[in-house]
Protein backbone atom coordinates (compact mmCIF):
# COMPACT_ATOMS: atom_id res chain seq x y z
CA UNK A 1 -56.96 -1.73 -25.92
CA UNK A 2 -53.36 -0.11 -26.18
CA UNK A 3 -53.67 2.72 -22.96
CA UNK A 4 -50.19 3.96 -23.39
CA UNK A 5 -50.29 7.90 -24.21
CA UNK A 6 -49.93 9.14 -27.77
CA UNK A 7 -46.32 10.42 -28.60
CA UNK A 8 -47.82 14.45 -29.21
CA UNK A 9 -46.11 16.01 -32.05
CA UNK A 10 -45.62 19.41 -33.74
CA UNK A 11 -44.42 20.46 -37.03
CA UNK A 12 -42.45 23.47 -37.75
CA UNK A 13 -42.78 24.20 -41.61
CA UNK A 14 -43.27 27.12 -43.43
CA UNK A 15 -44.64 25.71 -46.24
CA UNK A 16 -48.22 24.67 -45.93
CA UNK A 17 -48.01 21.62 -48.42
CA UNK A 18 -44.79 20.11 -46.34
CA UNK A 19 -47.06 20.74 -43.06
CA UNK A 20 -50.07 18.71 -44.19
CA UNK A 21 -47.97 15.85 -45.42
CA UNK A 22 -45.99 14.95 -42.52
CA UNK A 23 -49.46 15.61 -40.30
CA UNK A 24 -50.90 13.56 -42.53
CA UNK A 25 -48.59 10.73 -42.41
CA UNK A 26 -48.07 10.77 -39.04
CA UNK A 27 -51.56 10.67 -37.91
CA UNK A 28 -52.34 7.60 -39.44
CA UNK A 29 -50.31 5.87 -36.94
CA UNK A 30 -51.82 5.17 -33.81
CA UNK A 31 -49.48 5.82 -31.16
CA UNK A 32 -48.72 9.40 -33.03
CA UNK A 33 -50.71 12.65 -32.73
CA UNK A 34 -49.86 15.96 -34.19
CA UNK A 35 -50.61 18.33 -32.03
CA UNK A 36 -50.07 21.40 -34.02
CA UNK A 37 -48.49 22.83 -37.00
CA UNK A 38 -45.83 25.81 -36.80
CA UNK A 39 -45.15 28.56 -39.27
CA UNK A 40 -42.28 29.67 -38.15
CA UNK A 41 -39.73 29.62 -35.25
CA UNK A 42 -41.79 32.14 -33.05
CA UNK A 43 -45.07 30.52 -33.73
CA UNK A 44 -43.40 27.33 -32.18
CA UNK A 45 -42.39 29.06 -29.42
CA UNK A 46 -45.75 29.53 -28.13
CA UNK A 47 -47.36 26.52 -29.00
CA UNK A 48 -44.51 24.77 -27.41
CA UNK A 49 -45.26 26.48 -24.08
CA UNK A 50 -48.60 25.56 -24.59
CA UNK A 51 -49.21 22.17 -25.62
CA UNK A 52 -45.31 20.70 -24.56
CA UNK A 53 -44.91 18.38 -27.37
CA UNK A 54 -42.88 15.19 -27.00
CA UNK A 55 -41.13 15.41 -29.94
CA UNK A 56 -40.88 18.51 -32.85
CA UNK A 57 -40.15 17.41 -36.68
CA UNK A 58 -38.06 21.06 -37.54
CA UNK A 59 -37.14 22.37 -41.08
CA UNK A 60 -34.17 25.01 -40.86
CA UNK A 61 -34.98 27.52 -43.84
CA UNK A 62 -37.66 29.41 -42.80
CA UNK A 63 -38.56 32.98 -42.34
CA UNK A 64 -37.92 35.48 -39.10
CA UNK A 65 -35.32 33.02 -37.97
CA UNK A 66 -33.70 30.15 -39.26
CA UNK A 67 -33.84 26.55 -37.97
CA UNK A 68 -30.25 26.43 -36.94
CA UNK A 69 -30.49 29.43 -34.63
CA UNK A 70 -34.21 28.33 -33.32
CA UNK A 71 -32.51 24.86 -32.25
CA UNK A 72 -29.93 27.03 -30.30
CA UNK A 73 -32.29 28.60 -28.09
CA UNK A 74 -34.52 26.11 -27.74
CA UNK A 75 -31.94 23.46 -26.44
CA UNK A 76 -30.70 26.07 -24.07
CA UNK A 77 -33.74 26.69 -22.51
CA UNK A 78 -36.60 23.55 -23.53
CA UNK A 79 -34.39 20.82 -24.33
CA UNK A 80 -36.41 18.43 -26.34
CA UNK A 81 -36.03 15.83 -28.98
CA UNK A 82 -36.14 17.54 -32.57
CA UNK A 83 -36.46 15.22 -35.76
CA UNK A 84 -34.74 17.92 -38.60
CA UNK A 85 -36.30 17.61 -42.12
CA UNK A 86 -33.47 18.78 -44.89
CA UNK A 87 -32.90 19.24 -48.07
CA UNK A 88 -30.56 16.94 -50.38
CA UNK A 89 -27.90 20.20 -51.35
CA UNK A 90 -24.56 21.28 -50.11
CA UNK A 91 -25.91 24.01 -47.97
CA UNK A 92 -28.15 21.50 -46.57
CA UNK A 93 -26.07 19.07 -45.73
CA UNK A 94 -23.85 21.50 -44.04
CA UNK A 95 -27.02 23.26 -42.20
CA UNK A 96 -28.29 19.37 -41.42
CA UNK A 97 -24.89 18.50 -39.59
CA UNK A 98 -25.23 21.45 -37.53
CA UNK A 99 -28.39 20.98 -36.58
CA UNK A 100 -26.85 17.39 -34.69
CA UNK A 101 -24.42 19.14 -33.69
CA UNK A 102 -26.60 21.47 -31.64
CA UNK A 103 -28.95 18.63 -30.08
CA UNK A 104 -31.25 17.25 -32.83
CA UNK A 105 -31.45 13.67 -32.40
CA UNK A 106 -31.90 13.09 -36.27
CA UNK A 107 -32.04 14.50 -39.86
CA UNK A 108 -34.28 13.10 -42.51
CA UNK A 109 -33.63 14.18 -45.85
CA UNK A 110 -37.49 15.54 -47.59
CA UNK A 111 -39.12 13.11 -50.35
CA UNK A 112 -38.56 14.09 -53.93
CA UNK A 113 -41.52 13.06 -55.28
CA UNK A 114 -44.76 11.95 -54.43
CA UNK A 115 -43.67 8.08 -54.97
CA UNK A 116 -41.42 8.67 -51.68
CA UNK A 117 -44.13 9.07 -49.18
CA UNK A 118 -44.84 5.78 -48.37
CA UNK A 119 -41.20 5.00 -47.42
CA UNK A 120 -41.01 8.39 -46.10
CA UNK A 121 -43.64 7.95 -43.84
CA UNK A 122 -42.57 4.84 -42.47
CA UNK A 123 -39.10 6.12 -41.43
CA UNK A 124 -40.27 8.93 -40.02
CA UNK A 125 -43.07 7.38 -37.95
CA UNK A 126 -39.93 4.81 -36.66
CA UNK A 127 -38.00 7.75 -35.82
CA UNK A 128 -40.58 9.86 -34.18
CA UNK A 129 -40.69 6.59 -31.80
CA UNK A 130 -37.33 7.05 -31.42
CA UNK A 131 -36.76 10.36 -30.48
CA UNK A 132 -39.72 10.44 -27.75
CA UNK A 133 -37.42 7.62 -25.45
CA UNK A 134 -34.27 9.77 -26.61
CA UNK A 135 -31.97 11.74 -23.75
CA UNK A 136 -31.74 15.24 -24.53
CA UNK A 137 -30.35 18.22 -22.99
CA UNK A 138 -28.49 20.99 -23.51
CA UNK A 139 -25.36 20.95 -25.77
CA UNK A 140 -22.42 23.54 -26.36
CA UNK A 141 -21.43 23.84 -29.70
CA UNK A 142 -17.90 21.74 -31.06
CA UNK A 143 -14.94 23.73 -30.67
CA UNK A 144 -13.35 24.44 -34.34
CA UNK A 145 -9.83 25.17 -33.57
CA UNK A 146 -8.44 22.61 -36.11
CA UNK A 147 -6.68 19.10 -35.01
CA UNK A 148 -6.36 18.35 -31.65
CA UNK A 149 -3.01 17.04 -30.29
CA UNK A 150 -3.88 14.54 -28.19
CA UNK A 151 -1.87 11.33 -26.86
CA UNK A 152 1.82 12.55 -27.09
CA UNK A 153 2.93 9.01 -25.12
CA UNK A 154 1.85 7.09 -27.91
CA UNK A 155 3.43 8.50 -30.65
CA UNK A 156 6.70 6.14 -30.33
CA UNK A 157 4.98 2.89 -30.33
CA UNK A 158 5.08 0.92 -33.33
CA UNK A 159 1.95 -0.57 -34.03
CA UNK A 160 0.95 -4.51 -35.43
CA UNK A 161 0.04 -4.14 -38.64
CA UNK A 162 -3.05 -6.77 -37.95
CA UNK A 163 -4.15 -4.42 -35.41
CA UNK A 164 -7.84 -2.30 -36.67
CA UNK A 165 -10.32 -0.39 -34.76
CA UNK A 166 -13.56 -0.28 -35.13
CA UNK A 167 -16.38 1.99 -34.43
CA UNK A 168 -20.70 1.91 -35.07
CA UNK A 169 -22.83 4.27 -34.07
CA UNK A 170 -26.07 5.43 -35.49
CA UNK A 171 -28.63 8.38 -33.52
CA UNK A 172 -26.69 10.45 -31.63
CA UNK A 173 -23.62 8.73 -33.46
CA UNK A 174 -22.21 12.02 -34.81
CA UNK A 175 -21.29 14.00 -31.44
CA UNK A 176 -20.01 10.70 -29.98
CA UNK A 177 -17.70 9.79 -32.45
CA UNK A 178 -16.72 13.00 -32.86
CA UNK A 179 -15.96 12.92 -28.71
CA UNK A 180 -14.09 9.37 -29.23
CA UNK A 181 -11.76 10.36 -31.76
CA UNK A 182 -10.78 13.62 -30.33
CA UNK A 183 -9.20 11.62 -27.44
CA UNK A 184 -7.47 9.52 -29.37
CA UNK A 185 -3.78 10.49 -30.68
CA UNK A 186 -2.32 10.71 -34.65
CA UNK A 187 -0.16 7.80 -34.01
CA UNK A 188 -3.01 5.30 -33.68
CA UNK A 189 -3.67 1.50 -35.04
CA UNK A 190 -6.63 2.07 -38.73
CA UNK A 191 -9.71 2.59 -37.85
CA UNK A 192 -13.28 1.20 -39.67
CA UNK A 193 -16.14 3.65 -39.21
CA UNK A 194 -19.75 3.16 -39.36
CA UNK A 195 -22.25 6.22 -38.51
CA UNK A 196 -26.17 5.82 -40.02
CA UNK A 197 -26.77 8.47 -41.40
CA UNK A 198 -28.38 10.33 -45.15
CA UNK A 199 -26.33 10.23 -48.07
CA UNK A 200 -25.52 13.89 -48.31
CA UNK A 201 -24.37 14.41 -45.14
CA UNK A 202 -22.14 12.17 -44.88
CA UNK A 203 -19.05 13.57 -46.70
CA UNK A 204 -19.91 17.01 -44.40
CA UNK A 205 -19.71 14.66 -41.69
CA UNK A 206 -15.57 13.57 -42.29
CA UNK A 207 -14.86 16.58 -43.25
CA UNK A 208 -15.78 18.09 -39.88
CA UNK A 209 -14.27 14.72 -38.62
CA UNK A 210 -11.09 15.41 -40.10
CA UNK A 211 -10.49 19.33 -38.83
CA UNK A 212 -10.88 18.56 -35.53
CA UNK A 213 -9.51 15.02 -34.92
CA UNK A 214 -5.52 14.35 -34.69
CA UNK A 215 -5.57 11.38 -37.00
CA UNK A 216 -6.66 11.56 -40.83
CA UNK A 217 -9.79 10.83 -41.14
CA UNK A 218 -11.88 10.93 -44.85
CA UNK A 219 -14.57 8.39 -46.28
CA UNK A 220 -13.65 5.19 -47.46
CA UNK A 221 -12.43 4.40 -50.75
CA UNK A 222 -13.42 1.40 -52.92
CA UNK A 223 -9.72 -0.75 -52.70
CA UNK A 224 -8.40 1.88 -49.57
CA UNK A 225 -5.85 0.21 -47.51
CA UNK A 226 -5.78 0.55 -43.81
CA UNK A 227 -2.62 2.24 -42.23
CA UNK A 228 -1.95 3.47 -38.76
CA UNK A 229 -3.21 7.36 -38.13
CA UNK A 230 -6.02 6.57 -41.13
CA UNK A 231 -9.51 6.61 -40.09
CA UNK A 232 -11.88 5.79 -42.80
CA UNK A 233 -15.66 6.28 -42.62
CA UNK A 234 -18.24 3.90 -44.65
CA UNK A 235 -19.87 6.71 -47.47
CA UNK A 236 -23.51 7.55 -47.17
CA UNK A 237 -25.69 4.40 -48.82
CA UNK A 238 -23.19 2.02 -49.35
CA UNK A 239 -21.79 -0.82 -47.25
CA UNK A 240 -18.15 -1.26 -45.96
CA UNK A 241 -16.13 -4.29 -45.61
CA UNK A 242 -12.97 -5.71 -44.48
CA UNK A 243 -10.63 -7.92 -46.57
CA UNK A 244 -7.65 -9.05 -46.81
CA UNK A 245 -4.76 -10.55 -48.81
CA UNK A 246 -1.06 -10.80 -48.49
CA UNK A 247 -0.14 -6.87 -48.54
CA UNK A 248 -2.49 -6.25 -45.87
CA UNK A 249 -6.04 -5.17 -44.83
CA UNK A 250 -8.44 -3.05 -47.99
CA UNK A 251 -11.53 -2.24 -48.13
CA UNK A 252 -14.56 -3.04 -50.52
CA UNK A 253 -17.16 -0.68 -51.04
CA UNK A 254 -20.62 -2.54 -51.96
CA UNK A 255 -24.29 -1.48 -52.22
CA UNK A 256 -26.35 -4.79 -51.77
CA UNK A 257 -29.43 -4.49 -49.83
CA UNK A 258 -29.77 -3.22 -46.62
CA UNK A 259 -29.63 -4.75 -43.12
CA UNK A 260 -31.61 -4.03 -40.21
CA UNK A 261 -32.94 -1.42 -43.35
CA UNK A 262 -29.80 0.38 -43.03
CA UNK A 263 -26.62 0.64 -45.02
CA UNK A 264 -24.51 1.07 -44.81
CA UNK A 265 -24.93 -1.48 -41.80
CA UNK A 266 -22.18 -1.64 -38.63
CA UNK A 267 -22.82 -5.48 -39.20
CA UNK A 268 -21.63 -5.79 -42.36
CA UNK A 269 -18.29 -4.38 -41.12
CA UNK A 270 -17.90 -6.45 -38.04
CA UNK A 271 -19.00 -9.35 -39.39
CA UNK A 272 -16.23 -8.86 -42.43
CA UNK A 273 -13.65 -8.41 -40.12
CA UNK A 274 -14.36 -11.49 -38.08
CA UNK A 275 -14.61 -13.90 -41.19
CA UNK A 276 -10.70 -13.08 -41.44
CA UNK A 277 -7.95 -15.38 -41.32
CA UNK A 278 -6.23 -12.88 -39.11
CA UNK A 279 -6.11 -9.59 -37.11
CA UNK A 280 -5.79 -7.86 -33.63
CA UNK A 281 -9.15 -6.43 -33.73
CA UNK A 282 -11.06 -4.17 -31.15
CA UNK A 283 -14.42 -3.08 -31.53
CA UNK A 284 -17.21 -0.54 -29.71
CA UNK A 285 -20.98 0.40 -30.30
CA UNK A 286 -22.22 3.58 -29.68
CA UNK A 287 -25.69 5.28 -29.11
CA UNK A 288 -28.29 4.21 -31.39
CA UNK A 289 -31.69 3.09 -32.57
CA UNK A 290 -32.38 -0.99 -33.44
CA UNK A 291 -30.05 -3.71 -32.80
CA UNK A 292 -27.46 -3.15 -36.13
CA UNK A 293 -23.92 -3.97 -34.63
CA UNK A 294 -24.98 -6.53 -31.83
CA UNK A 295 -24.32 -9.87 -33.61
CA UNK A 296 -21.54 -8.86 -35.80
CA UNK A 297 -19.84 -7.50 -32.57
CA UNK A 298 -20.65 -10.46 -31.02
CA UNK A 299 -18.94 -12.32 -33.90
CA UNK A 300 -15.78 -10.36 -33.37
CA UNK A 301 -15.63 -11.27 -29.59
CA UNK A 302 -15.77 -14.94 -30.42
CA UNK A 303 -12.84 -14.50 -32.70
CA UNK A 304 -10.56 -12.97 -29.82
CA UNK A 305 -11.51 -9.27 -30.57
CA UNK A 306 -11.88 -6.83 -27.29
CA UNK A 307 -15.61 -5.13 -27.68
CA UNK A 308 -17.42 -2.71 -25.81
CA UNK A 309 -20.61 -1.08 -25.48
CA UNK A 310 -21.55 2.59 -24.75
CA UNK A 311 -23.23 2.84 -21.64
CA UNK A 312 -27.03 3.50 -21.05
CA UNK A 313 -26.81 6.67 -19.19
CA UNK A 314 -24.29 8.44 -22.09
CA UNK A 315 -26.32 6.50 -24.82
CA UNK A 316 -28.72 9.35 -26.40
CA UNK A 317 -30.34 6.15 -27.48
CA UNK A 318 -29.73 2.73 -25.74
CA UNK A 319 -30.73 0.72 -28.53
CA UNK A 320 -27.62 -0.75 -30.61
CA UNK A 321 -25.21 -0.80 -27.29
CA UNK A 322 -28.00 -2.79 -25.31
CA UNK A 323 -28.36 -4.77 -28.21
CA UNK A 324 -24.69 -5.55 -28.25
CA UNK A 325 -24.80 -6.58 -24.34
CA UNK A 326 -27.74 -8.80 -24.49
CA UNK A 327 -26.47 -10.95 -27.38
CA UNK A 328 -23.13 -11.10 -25.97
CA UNK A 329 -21.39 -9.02 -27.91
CA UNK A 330 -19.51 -7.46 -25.04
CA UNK A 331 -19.80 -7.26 -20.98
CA UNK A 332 -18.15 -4.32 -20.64
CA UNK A 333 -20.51 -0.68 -20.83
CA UNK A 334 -18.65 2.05 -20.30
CA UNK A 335 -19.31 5.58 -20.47
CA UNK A 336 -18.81 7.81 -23.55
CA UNK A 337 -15.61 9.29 -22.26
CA UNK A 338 -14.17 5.93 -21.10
CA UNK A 339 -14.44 4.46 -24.46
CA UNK A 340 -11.03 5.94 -26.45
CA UNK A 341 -8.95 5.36 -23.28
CA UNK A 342 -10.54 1.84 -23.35
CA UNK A 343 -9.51 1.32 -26.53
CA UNK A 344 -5.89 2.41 -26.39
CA UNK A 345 -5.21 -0.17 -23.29
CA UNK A 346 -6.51 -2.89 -25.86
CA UNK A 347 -4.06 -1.36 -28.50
CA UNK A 348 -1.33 -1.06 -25.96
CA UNK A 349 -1.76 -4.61 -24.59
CA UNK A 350 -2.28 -6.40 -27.94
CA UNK A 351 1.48 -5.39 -28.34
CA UNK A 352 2.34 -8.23 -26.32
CA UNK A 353 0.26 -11.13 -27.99
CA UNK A 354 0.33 -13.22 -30.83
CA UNK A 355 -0.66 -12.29 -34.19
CA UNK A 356 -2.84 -15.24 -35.20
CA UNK A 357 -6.24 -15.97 -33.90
């Protein structure tokens, strides 16, 4: 008999129909309990004071006060881990990044149809186990004062053109790549992106990218070819790879199943880059849920690539970084703010070395 505590849940949904589904699904697993079910953002207030829920599934348009602004108070004064259920349009999209941006540890888009449930319902059950081991606290909101100008003694150097970064991330993914980049300067080797994430976020998501970082940074083009200051981001639902011919490095864009049921999947990229004939290659995985990223990192360290790991205690999740350790994949963790300096001394110090692997 399993005696670990039920992970105690409450809904926040104005709509009664939404409410009863995701109780519904939910209670049929059994490490999960819903609690409660919330109307609005003041009804949660008080049954958050009174029951203290592990985790809250949140949907942002709702009446009296929208989701966005409930978030805001409630990771200023009750940090806790909030799943956010959106809806697949523009505003949505925009409201859903926010909503990471202001603590929640994930967004889940809602099911179409009826047809979706059972899918829906696993994911969301996986992610509700998620979010109860996640580290939350209060966040202040990203500044938006356009690109940063960052890294002014690397904007002589000359880079290899077989040098490429890389980057995976998945929960909590969003605010630490967003953190990485910032540090880095406009004058800086490619780099590959991979964030899990929905669909229709993720062009939201390089567009915020993109105002507040000093390099370019936009999603990833079928055929795109990597150039220093060029960061490119694998789209929403499809995979990203590395190639090569005699020009160069490109990229190929390619929707075949999903791995570790994600795609597009960190792996895929890594483990493109390190079936290469050549490159100066340096790699780090961020926070995150599963194990996506550990063996294709660990790929790309037995090719002669330099690899790192986000540390536990920055990690909102320590899933894909401890991952990455464990299968060898790196030995170095290192904070969140140590990782762009990190990577610039491998940049820097590739300078000196040979080309070929």
């Amino acid at each position: 008999m399993n005696s670990r505590p039920k992970i105690r849940v409450l809904v926040v949904d104005d709509s009664a129909v939404v409410r009863r589904t995701i109780t519904g699904l939910l209670n049929q697993e059994p490490d999960i309990e819903v609690l409660a079910a919330a109307v609005d953002p003041y009804d949660a207030r008080d049954k958050i004071l009174e029951l203290r829920p592990d985790v809250i599934t949140l949907d942002l348009e709702m009446p009296r006060m929208d989701g966005i602004t409930f978030l805001e108070h409630l990771m200023c004064k009750h940090p806790m881990p909030v799943i956010v259920l959106s809806s697949l349009t523009q505003k949505g999209s925009r409201a859903a990044l926010a909503a990471l941006e202001r603590g929640a540890v994930e967004v889940l888009a809602k099911p179409k149809v009826a047809f979706e449930l059972g899918e829906t319902g696993r994911i969301l059950a996986d992610t509700v186990r998620m979010a109860a081991s996640a580290r939350v606290s209060a966040r202040s909101l990203p500044s938006r004062q356009g690109r940063t100008q960052t890294g002014a003694a690397y904007s002589q150097l000359s880079w290899n053109p077989e040098q490429v970064g890389f980057i995976g991330a998945s929960t909590g993914g969003t605010e630490a790549i967003r953190l990485v980049l910032e540090q880095l300067p406009a004058n800086i080797p490619p780099l590959c992106l991979v964030q899990h994430m929905p669909a229709f976020i993720s062009t939201t998501f390089v567009q915020r990218l993109d105002q507040c970082c000093a390099m370019e940074v936009r999603e990833a083009r079928n055929g795109d070819r990597l150039r220093p200051g060029l960061a490119l981001v694998a789209p929403g639902d499809w995979h990203m790879a590395l190639c090569e011919d005699r020009h160069g490095f490109f990229i190929r864009l390619r929707q075949s199943p999903k791995i570790w049921y994600q795609r597009p999947s960190v792996d895929v990229l890594f483990r493109s880059a390190a079936s290469l004939s050549r490159g100066q290659f340096t790699a780090a995985v961020l926070t995150g849920m599963g194990r996506d990223g550990a063996e294709g990192l660990r790929e790309l360290r037995q090719k002669g690539a330099v690899t790192f790991a986000q540390d536990e205690a920055t990690s909102v999740v320590y899933g894909m970084p401890k991952m990455a350790l464990e299968c060898g994949g790196t030995d170095r963790a290192l904070p969140l703010h140590g990782i762009a300096p990190a990577m610039l001394d491998s940049f820097v110090a590739q300078l000196s070395k040979p080309t070929l692997r």
